[in-house]
Structure formats: structure tokens, C-alpha cells
Protein backbone atom coordinates (compact mmCIF):
# COMPACT_ATOMS: atom_id res chain seq x y z
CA UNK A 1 0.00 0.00 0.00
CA UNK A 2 1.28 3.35 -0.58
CA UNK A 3 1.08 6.11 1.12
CA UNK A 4 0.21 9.91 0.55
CA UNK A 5 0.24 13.15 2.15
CA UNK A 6 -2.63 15.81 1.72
CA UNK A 7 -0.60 18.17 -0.22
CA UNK A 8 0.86 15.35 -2.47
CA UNK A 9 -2.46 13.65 -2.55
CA UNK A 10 -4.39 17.48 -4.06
CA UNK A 11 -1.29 17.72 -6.34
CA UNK A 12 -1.75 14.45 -8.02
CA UNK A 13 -5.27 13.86 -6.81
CA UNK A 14 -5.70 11.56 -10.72
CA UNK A 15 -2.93 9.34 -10.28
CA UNK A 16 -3.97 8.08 -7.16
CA UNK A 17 -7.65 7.57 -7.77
CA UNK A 18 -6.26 5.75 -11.46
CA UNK A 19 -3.97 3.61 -9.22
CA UNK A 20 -6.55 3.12 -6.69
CA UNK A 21 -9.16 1.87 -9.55
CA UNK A 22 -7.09 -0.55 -10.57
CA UNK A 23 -7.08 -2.29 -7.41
CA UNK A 24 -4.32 -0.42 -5.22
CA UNK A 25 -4.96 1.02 -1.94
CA UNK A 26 -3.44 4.33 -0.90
CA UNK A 27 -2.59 5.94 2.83
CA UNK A 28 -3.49 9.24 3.15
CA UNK A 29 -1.14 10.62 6.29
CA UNK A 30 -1.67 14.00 7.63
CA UNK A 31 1.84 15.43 8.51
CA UNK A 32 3.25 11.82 8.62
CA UNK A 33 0.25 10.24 10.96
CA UNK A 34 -2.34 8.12 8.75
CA UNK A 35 -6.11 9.90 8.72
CA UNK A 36 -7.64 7.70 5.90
CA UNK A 37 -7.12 5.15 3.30
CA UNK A 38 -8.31 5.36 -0.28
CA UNK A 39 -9.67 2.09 -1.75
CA UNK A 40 -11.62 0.83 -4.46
CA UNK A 41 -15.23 0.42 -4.64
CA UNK A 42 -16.21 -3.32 -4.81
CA UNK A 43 -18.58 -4.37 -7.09
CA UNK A 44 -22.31 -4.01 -5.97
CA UNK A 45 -21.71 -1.48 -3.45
CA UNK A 46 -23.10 1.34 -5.05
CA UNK A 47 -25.89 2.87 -3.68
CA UNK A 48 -27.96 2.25 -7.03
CA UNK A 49 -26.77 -1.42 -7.49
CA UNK A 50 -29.65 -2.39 -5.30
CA UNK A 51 -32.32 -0.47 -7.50
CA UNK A 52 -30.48 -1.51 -10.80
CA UNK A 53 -30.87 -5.08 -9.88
CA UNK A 54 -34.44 -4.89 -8.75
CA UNK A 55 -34.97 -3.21 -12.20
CA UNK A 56 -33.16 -5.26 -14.14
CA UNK A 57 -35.84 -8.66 -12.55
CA UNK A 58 -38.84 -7.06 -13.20
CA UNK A 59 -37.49 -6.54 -17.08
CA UNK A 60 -36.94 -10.22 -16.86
CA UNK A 61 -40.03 -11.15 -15.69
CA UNK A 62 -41.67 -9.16 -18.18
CA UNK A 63 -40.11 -10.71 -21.20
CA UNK A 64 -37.83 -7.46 -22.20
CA UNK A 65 -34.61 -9.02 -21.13
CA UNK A 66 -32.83 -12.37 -21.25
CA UNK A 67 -29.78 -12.85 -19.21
CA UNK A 68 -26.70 -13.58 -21.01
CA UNK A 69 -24.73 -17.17 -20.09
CA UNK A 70 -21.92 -15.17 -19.53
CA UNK A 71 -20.15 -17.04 -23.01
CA UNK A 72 -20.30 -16.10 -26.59
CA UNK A 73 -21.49 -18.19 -29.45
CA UNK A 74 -18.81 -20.02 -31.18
CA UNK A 75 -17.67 -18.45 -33.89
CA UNK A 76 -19.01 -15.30 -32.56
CA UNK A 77 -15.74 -13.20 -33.69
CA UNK A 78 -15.57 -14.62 -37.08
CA UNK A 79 -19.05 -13.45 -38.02
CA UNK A 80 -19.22 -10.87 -40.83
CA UNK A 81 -19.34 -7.40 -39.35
CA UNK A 82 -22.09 -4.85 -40.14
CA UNK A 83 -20.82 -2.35 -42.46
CA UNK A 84 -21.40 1.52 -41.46
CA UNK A 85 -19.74 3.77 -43.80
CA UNK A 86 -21.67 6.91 -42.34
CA UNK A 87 -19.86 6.51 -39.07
CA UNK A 88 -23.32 6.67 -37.04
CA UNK A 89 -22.56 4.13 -34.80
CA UNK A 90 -19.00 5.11 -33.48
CA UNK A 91 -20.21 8.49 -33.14
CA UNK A 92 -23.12 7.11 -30.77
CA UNK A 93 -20.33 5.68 -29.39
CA UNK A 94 -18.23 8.87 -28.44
CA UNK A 95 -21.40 10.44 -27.09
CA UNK A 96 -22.60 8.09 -24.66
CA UNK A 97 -18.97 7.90 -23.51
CA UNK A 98 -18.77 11.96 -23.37
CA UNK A 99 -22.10 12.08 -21.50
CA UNK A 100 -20.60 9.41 -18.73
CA UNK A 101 -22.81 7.37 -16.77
């Protein structure tokens, strides 16, 4: 585990929350004595993750959703690809990612 102070922590505030989203857990030490510790989020313990879930049943029990086995059809990546010279879909793309969750 590393370890950061406040003024380190503000200065470079990204890097640790990058590092700590891929799974690393970081000290935060207030002139040299520890006052917290940054770590990530397991999955499911969002405060919506309850909701989603009871959302995503009733969808299921009303026919709108299937839940996926978790494997892909054989063959799945040899499939021809749909074609989209326009660019449409990769621009849908870039917005939904722009817009965030």
C-alpha cells in the first residue's frame, strides 16, 4: 500500500484515484500520521446497485430481457461485421462515452 500526504495527494489527486481503480490502496497521512485510506469500490456497493438489480428482474419477468450465459457463441468473432460507412454508430459511441454514466 502506498502512502500519501494531503498536499501530495491534491497535487496528483488523478494518479492516485487511477492507481486506486485498478485495485491499489493508498494511505493518506496527515503530517506523517495516517487519517484515511483510499480504496476501491467493490462491485455491488453502489448505492444504485440495489435499484439496478431490482430493475433489471422485473425486465426479466416481463419478457424485455434475457440474461446472457456469460459465453459467446462459437464463432461469434468470425461473423461478418455490419458495415457503417456513415460513421453513425462510433459516433453514438463517443457520445454516450462523453455524457458518462
Amino acid at each position: 500500500m502506498d502512502s500519501a500526504g494531503i498536499a501530495e495527494l491534491k497535487a496528483k489527486l488523478s494518479e492516485y484515484l487511477s492507481r486506486v481503480k485498478a485495485g491499489e490502496e493508498v494511505l493518506v497521512t496527515d503530517r506523517g500520521r495516517p487519517i484515511a485510506r483510499l480504496v476501491p469500490i467493490e462491485k455491488g456497493d453502489g448505492p444504485d446497485d440495489e435499484a439496478e438489480r431490482v430493475r433489471l428482474r422485473a425486465m426479466e419477468r416481463e419478457g424485455l430481457l434475457r440474461p446472457g450465459s456469460g459465453r459467446l457463441p462459437e464463432g461469434f468473432f468470425e461473423k461478418e461485421r455490419p458495415v457503417d460507412p456513415e460513421g453513425l454508430l462510433r459516433g453514438a459511441v463517443i457520445e454516450d462515452r462523453q455524457e458518462g454514466p
